[in-house]
PDB file of N, CA and C in Angstrom:
ATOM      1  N   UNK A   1     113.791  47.729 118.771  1.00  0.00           N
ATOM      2  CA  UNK A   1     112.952  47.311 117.686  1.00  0.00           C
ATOM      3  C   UNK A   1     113.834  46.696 116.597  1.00  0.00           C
ATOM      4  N   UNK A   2     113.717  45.621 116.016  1.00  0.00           N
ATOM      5  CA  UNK A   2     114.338  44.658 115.297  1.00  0.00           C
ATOM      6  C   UNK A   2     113.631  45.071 113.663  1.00  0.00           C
ATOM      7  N   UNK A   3     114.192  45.024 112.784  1.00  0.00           N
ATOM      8  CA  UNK A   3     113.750  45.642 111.423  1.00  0.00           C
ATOM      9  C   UNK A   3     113.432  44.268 110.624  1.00  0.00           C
ATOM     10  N   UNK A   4     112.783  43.750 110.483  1.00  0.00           N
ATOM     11  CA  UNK A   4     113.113  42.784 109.378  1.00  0.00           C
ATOM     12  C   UNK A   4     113.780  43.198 107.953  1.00  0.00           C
ATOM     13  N   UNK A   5     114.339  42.134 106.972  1.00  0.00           N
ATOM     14  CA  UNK A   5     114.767  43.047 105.580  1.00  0.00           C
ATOM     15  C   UNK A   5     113.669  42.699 104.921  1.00  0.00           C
ATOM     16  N   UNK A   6     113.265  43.633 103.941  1.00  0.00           N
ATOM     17  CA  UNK A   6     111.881  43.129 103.274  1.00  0.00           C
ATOM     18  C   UNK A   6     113.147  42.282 102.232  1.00  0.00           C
ATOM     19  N   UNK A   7     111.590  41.706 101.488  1.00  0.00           N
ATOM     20  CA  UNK A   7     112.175  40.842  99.969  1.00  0.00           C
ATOM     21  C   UNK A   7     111.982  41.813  98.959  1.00  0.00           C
ATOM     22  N   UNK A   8     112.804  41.951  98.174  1.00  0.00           N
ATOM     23  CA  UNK A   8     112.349  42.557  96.573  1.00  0.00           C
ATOM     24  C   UNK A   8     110.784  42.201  96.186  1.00  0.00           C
ATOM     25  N   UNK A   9     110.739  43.262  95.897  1.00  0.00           N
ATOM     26  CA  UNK A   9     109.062  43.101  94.952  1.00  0.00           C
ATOM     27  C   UNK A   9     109.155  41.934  94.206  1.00  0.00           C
ATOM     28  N   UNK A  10     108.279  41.192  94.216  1.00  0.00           N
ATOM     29  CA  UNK A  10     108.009  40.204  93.361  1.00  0.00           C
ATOM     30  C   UNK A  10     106.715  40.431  92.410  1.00  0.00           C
ATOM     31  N   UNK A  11     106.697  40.932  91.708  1.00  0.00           N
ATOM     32  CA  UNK A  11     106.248  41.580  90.047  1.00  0.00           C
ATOM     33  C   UNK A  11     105.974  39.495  89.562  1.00  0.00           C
ATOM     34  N   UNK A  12     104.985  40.040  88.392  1.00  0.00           N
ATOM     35  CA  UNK A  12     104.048  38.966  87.546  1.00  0.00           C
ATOM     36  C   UNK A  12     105.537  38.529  86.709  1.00  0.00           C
ATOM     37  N   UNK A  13     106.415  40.053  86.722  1.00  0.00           N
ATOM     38  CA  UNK A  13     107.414  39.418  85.656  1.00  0.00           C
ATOM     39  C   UNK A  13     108.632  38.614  85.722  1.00  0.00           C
ATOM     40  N   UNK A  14     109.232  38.806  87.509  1.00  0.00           N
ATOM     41  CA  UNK A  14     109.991  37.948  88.077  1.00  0.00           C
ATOM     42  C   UNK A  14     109.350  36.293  88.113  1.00  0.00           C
ATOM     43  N   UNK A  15     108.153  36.574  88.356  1.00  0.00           N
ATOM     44  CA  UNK A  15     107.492  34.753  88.503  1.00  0.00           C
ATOM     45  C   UNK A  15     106.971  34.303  87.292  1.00  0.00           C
ATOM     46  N   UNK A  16     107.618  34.861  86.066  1.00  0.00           N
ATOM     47  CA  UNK A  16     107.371  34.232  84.509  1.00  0.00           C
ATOM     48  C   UNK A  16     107.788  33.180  84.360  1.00  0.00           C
ATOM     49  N   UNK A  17     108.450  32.535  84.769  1.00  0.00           N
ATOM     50  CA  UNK A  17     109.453  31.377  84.649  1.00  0.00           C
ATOM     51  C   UNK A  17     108.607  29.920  86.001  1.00  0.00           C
ATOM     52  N   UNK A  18     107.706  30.762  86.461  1.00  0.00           N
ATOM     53  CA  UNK A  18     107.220  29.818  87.473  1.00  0.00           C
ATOM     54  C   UNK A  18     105.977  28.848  86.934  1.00  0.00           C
ATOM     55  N   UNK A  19     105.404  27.784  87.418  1.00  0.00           N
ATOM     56  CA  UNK A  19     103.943  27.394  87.018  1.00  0.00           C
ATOM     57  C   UNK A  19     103.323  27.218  87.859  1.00  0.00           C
ATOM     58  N   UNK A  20     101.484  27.003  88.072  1.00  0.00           N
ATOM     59  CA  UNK A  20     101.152  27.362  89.428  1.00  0.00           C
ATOM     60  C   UNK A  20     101.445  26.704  90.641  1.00  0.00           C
ATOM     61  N   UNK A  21     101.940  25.536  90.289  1.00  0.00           N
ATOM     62  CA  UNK A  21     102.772  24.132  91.355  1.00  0.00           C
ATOM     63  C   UNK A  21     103.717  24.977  91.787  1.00  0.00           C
ATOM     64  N   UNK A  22     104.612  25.605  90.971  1.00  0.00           N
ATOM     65  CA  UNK A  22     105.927  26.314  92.056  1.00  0.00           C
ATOM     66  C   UNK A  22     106.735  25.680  91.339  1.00  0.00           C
ATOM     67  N   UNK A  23     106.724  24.595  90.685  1.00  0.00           N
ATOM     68  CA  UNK A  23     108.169  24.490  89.855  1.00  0.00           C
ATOM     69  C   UNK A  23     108.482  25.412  88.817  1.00  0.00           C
ATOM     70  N   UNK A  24     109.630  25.243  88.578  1.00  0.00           N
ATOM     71  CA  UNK A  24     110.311  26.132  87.619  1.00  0.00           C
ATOM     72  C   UNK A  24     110.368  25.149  86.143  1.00  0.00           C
ATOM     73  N   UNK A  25     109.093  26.592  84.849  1.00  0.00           N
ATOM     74  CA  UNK A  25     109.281  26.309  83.541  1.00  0.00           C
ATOM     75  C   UNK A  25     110.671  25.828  83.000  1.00  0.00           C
ATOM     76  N   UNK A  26     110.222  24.970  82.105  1.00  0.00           N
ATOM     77  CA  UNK A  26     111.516  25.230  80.960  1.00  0.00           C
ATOM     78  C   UNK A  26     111.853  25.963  80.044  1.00  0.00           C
ATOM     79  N   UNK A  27     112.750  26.370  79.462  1.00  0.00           N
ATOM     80  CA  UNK A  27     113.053  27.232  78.106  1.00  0.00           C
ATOM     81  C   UNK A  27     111.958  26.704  77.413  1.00  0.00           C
ATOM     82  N   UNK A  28     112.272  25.957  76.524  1.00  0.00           N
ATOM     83  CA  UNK A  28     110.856  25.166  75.566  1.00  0.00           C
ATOM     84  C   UNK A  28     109.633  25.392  76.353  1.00  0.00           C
ATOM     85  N   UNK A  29     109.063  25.350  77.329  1.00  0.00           N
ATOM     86  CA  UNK A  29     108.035  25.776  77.569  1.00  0.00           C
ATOM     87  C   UNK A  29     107.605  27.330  77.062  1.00  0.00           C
ATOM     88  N   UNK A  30     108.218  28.272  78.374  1.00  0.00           N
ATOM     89  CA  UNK A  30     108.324  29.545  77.800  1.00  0.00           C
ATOM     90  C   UNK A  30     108.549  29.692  76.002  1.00  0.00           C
ATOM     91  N   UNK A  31     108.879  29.152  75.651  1.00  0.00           N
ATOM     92  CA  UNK A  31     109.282  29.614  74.311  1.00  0.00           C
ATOM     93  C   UNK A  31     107.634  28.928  73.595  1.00  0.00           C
ATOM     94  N   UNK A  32     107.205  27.939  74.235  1.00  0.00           N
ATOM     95  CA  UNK A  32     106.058  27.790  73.230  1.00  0.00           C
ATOM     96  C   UNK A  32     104.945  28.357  73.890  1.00  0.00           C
ATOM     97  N   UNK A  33     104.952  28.724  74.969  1.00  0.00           N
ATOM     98  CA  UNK A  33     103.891  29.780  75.130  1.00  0.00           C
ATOM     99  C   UNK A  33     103.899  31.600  74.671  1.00  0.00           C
ATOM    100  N   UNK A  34     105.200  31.806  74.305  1.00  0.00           N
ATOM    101  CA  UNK A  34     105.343  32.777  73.462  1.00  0.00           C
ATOM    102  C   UNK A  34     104.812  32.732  71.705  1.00  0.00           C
ATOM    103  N   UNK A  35     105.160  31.472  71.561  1.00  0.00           N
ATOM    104  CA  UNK A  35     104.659  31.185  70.379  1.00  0.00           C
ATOM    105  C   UNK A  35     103.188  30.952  69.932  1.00  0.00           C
ATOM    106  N   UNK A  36     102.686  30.803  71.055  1.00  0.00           N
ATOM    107  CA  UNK A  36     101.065  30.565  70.897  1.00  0.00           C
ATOM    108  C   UNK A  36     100.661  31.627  71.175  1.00  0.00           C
ATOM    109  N   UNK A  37     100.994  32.534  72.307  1.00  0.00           N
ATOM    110  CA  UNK A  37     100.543  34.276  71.929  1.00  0.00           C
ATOM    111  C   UNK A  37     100.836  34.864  71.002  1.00  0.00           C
ATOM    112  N   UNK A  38     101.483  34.541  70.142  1.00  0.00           N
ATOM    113  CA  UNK A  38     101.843  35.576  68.977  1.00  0.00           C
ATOM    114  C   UNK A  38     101.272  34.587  68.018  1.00  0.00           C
ATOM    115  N   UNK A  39     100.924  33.011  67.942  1.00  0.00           N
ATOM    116  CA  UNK A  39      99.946  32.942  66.593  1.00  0.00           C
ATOM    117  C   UNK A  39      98.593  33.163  66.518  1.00  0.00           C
ATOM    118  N   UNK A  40      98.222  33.490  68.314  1.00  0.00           N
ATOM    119  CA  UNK A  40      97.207  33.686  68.980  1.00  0.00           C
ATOM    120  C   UNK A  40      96.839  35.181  67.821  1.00  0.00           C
ATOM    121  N   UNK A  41      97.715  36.531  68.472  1.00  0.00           N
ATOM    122  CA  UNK A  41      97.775  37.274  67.717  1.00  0.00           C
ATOM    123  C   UNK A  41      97.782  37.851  66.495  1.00  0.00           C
ATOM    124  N   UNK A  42      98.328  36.824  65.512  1.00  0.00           N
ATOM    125  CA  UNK A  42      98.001  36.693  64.402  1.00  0.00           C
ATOM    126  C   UNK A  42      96.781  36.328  63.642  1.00  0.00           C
ATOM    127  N   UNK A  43      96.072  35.062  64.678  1.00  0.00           N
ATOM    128  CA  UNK A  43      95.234  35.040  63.943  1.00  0.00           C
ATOM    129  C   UNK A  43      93.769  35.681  64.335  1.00  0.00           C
ATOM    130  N   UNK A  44      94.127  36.427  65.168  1.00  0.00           N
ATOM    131  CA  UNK A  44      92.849  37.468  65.220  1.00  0.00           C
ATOM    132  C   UNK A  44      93.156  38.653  64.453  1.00  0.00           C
ATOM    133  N   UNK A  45      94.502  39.297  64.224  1.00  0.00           N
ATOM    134  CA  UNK A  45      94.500  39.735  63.360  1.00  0.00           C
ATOM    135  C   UNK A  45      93.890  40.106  61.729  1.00  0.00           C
ATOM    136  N   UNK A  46      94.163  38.909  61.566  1.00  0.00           N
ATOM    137  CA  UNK A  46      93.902  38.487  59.983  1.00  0.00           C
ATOM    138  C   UNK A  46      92.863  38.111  60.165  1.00  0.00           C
ATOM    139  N   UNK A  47      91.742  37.801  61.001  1.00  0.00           N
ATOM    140  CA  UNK A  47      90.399  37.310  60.968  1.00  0.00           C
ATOM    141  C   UNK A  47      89.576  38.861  60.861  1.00  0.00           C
ATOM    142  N   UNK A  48      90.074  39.785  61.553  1.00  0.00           N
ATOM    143  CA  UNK A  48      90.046  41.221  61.626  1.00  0.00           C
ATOM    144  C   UNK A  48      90.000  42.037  59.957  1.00  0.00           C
ATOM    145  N   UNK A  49      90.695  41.688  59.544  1.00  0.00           N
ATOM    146  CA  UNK A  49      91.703  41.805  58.368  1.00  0.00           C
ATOM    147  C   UNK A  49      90.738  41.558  57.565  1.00  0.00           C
ATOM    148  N   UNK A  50      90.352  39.935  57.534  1.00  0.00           N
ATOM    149  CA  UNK A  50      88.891  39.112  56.221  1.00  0.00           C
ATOM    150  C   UNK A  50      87.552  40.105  56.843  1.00  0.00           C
ATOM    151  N   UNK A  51      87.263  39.871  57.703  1.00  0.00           N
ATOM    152  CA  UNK A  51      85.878  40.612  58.113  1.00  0.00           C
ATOM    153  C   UNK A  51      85.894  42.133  57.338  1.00  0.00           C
ATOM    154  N   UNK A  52      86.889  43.077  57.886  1.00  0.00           N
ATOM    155  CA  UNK A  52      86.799  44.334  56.786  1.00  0.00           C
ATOM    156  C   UNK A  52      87.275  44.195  55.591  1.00  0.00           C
ATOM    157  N   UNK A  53      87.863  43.268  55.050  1.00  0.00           N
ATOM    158  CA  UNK A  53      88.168  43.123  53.814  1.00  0.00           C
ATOM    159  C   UNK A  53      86.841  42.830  53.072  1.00  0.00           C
ATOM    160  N   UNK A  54      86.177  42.223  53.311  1.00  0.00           N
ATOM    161  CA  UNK A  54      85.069  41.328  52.797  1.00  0.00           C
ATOM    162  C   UNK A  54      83.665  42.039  51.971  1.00  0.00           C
ATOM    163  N   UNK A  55      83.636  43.174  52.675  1.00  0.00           N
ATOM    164  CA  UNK A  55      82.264  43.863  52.697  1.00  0.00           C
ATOM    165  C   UNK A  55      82.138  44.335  51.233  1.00  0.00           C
ATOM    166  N   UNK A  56      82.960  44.374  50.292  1.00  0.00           N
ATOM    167  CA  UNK A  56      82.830  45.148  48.633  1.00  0.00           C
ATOM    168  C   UNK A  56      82.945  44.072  48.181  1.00  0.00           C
ATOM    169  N   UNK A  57      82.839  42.633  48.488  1.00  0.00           N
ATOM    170  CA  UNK A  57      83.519  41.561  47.584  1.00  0.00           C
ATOM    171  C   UNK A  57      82.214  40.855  47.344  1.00  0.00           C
ATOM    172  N   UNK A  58      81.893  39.881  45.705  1.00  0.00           N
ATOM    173  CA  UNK A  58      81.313  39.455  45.347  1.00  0.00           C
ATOM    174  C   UNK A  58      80.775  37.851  46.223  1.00  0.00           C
ATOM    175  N   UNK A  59      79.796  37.129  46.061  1.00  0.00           N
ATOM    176  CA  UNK A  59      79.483  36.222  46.814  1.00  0.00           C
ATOM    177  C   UNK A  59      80.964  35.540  46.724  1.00  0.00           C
ATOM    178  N   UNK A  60      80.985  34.870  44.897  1.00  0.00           N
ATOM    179  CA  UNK A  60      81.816  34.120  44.997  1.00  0.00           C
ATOM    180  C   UNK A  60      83.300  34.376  45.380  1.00  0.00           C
ATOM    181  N   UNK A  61      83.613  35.687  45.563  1.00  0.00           N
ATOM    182  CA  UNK A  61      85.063  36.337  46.428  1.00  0.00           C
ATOM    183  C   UNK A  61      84.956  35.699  47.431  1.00  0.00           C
ATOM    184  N   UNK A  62      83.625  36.257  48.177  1.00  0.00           N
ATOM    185  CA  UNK A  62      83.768  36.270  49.892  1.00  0.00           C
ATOM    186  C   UNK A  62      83.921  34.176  49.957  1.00  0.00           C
ATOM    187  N   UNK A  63      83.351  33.364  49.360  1.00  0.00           N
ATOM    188  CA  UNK A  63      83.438  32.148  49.321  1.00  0.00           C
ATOM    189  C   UNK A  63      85.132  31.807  49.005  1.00  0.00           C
ATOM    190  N   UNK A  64      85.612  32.444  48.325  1.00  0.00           N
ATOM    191  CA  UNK A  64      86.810  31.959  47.975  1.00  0.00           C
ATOM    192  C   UNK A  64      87.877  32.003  49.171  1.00  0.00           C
ATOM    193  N   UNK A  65      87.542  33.636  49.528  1.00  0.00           N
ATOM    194  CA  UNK A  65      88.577  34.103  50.815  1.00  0.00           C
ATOM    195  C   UNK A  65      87.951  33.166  51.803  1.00  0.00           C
ATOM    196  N   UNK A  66      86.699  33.136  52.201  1.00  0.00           N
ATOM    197  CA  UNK A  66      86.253  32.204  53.544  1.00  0.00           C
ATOM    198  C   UNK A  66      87.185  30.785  53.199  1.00  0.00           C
ATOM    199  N   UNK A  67      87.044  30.633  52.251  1.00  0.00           N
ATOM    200  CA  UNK A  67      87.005  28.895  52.199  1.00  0.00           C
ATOM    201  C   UNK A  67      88.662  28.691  52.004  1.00  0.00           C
ATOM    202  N   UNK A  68      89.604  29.649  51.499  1.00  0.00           N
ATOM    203  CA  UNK A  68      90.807  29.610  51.971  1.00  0.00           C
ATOM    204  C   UNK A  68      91.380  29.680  53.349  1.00  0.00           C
ATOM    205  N   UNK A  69      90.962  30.406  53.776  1.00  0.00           N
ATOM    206  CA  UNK A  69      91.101  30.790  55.540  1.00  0.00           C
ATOM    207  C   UNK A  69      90.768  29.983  56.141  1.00  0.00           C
ATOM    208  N   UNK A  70      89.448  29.173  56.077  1.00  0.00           N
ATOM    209  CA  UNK A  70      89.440  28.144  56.621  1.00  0.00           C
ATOM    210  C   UNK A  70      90.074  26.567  56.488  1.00  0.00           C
ATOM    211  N   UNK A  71      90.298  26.863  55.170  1.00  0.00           N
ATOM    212  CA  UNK A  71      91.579  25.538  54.719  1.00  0.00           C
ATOM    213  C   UNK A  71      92.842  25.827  55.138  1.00  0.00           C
ATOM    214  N   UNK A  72      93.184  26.697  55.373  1.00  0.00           N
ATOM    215  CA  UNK A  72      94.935  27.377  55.906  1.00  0.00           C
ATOM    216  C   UNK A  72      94.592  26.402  57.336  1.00  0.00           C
ATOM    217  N   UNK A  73      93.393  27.337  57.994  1.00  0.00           N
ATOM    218  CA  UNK A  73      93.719  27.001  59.849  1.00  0.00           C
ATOM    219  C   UNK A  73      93.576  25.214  59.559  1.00  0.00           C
ATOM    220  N   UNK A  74      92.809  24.755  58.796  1.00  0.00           N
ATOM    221  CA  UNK A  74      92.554  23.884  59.120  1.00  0.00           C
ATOM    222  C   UNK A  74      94.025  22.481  58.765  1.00  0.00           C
ATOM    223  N   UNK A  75      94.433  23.190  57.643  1.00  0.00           N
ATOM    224  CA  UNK A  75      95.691  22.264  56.797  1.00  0.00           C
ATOM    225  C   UNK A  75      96.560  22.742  58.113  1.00  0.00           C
ATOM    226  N   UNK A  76      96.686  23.583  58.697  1.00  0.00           N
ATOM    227  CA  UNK A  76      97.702  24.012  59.456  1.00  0.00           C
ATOM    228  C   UNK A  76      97.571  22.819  60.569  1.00  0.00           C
ATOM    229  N   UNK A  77      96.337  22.774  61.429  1.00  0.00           N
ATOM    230  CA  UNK A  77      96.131  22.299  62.690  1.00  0.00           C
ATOM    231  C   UNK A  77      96.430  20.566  62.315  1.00  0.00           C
ATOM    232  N   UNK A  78      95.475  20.132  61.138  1.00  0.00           N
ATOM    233  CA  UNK A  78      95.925  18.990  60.850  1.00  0.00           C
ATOM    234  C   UNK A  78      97.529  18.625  61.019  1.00  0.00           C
ATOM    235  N   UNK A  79      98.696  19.649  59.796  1.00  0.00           N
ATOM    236  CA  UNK A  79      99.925  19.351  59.633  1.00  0.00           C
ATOM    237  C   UNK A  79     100.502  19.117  61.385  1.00  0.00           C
ATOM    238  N   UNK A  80      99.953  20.209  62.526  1.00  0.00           N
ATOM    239  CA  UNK A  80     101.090  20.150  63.021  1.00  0.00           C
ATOM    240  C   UNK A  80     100.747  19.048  63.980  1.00  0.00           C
ATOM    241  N   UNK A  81      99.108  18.513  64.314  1.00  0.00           N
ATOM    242  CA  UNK A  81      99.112  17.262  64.977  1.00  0.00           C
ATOM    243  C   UNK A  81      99.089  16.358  64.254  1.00  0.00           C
ATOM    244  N   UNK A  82     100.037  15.871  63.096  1.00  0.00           N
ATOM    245  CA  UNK A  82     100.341  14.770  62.613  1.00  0.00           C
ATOM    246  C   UNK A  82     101.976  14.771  62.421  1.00  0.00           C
ATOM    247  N   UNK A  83     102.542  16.011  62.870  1.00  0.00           N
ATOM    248  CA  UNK A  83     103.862  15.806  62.968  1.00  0.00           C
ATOM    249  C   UNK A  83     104.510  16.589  61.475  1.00  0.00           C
ATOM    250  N   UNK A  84     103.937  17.117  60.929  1.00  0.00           N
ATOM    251  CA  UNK A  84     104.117  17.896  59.644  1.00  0.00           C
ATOM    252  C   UNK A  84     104.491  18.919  59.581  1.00  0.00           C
ATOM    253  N   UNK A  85     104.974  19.918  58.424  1.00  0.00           N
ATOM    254  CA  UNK A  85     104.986  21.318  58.680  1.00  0.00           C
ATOM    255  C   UNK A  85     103.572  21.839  58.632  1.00  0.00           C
ATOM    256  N   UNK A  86     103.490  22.821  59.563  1.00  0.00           N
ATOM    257  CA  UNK A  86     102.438  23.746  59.543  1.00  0.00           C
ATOM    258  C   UNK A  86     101.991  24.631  58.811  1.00  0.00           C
ATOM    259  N   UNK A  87     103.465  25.009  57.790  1.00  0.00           N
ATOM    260  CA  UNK A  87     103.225  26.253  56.791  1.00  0.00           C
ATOM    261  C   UNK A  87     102.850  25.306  55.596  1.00  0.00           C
ATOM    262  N   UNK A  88     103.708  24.095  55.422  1.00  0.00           N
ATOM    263  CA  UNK A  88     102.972  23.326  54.141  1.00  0.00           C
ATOM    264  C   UNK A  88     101.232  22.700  54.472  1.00  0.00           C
ATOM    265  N   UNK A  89     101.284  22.364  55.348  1.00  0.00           N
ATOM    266  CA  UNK A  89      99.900  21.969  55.472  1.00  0.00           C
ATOM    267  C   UNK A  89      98.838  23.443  55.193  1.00  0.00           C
ATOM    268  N   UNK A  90      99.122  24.345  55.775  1.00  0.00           N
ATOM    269  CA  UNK A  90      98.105  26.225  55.071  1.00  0.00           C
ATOM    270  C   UNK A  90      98.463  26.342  54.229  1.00  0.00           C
ATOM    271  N   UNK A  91      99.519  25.656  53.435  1.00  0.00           N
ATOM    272  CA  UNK A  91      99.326  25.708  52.122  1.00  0.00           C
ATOM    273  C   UNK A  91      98.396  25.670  51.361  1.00  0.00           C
ATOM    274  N   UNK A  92      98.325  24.089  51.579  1.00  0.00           N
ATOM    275  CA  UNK A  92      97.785  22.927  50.872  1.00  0.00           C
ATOM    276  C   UNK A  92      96.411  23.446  51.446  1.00  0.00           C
ATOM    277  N   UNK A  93      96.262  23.655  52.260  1.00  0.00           N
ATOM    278  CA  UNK A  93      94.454  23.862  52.893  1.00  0.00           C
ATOM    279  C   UNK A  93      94.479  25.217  52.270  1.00  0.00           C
ATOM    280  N   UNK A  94      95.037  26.372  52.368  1.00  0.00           N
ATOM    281  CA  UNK A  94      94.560  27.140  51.536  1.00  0.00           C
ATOM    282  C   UNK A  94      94.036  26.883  50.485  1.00  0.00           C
ATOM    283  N   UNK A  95      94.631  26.324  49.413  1.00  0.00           N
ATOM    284  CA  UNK A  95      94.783  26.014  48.185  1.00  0.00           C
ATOM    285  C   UNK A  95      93.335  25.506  47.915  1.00  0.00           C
ATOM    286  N   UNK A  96      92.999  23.858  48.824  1.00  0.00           N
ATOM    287  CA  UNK A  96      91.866  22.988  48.492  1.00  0.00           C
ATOM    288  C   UNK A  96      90.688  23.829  49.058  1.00  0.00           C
ATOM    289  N   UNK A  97      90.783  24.534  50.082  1.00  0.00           N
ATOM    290  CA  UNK A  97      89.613  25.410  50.728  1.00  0.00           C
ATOM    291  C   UNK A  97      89.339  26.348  49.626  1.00  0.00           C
ATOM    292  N   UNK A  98      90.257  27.222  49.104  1.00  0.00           N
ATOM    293  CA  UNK A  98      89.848  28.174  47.962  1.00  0.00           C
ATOM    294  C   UNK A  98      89.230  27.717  47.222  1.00  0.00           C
ATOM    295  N   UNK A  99      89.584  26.836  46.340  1.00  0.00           N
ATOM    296  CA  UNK A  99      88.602  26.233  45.181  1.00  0.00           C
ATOM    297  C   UNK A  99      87.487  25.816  45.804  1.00  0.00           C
ATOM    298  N   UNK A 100      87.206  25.386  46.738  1.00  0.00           N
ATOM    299  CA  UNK A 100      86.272  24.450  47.324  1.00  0.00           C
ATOM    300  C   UNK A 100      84.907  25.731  48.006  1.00  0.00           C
ATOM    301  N   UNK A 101      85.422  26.731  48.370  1.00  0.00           N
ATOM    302  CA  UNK A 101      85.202  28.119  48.712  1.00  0.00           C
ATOM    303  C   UNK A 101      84.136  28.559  47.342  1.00  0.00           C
ATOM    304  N   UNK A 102      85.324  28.858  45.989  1.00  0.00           N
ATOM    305  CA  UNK A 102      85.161  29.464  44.691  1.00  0.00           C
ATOM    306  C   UNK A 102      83.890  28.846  44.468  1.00  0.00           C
ATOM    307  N   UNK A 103      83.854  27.314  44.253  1.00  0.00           N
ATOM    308  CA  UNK A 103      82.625  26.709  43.790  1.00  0.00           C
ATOM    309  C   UNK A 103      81.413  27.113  44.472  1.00  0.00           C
ATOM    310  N   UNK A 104      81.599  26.848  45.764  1.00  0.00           N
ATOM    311  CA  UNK A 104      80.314  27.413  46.575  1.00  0.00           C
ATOM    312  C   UNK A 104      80.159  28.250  46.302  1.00  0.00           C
ATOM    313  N   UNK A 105      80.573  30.126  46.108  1.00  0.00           N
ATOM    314  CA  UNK A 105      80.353  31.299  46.089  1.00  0.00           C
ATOM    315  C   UNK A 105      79.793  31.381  44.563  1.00  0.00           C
ATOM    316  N   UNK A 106      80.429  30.393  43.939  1.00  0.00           N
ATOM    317  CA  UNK A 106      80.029  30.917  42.168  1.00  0.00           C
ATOM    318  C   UNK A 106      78.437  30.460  41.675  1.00  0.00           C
ATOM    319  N   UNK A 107      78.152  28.980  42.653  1.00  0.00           N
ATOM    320  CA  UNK A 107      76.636  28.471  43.074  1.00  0.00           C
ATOM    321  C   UNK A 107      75.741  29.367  44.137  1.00  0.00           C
ATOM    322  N   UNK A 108      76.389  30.117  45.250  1.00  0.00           N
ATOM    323  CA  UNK A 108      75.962  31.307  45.647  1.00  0.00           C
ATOM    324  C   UNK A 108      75.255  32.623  44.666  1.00  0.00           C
ATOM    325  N   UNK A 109      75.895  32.669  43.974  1.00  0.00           N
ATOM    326  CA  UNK A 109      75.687  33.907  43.169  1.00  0.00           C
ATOM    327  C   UNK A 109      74.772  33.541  42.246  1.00  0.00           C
ATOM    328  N   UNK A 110      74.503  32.721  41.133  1.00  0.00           N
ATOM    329  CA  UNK A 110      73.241  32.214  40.551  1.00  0.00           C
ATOM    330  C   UNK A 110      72.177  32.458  41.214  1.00  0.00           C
TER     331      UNK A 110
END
C-alpha cells in the first residue's frame, strides 16, 4: 500500500493573498481592502454612536448632528474621487452640512 503525502491544510487564511482567478494579490491590494474594512467599521460604528446619541437632543441638535454626518461622508466620498484628501473634504462637509443641518432643525422646531 503506497501512502500518498497529504498537503498542509489550506485554511481561508493561507489563501488571503489569493483572488478568485488564482492569481496572486498585491500588497496595495491587501492593504486597501484592509482599509475599507476598518472604514467599513468605523462607520457603522459612529452611525451606532448618532442613533443612541440622538434620542435627548432637540430637533434643531438632531438636524445639526444629521446634517454634519452627512456632510463628513459626503465631503469625504467627493474629496477622495476627485483625488483630494479625504479628511479635508469631512471637514469641509462637516462644517457646510452642520449649518445647513442647524437651519433645518431650528425651522423644524417652530
Amino acid at each position: 500500500m503506497v501512502r500518498r503525502q497529504s498537503r498542509p491544510c489550506e485554511t481561508a487564511r493561507h489563501r488571503d493573498h489569493l483572488v478568485r482567478d488564482g492569481r496572486a494579490r498585491s500588497a496595495e491590494e491587501q492593504v486597501a481592502e484592509v482599509n475599507m474594512k476598518r472604514s467599513l467599521l468605523f462607520a457603522a460604528v459612529l452611525t451606532a454612536a448618532g442613533v443612541i446619541g440622538c434620542t435627548s437632543m432637540t430637533p434643531q441638535q438632531q438636524g445639526t448632528m444629521s446634517g454634519a454626518a452627512i456632510g463628513a461622508a459626503a465631503g469625504a466620498g467627493i474629496a477622495a474621487i476627485a483625488g483630494g484628501s479625504g479628511w479635508t473634504g469631512a471637514a469641509v462637509g462637516a462644517v457646510a452640512g452642520g449649518v445647513a443641518g442647524n437651519i433645518r432643525g431650528s425651522k423644524q422646531q417652530k
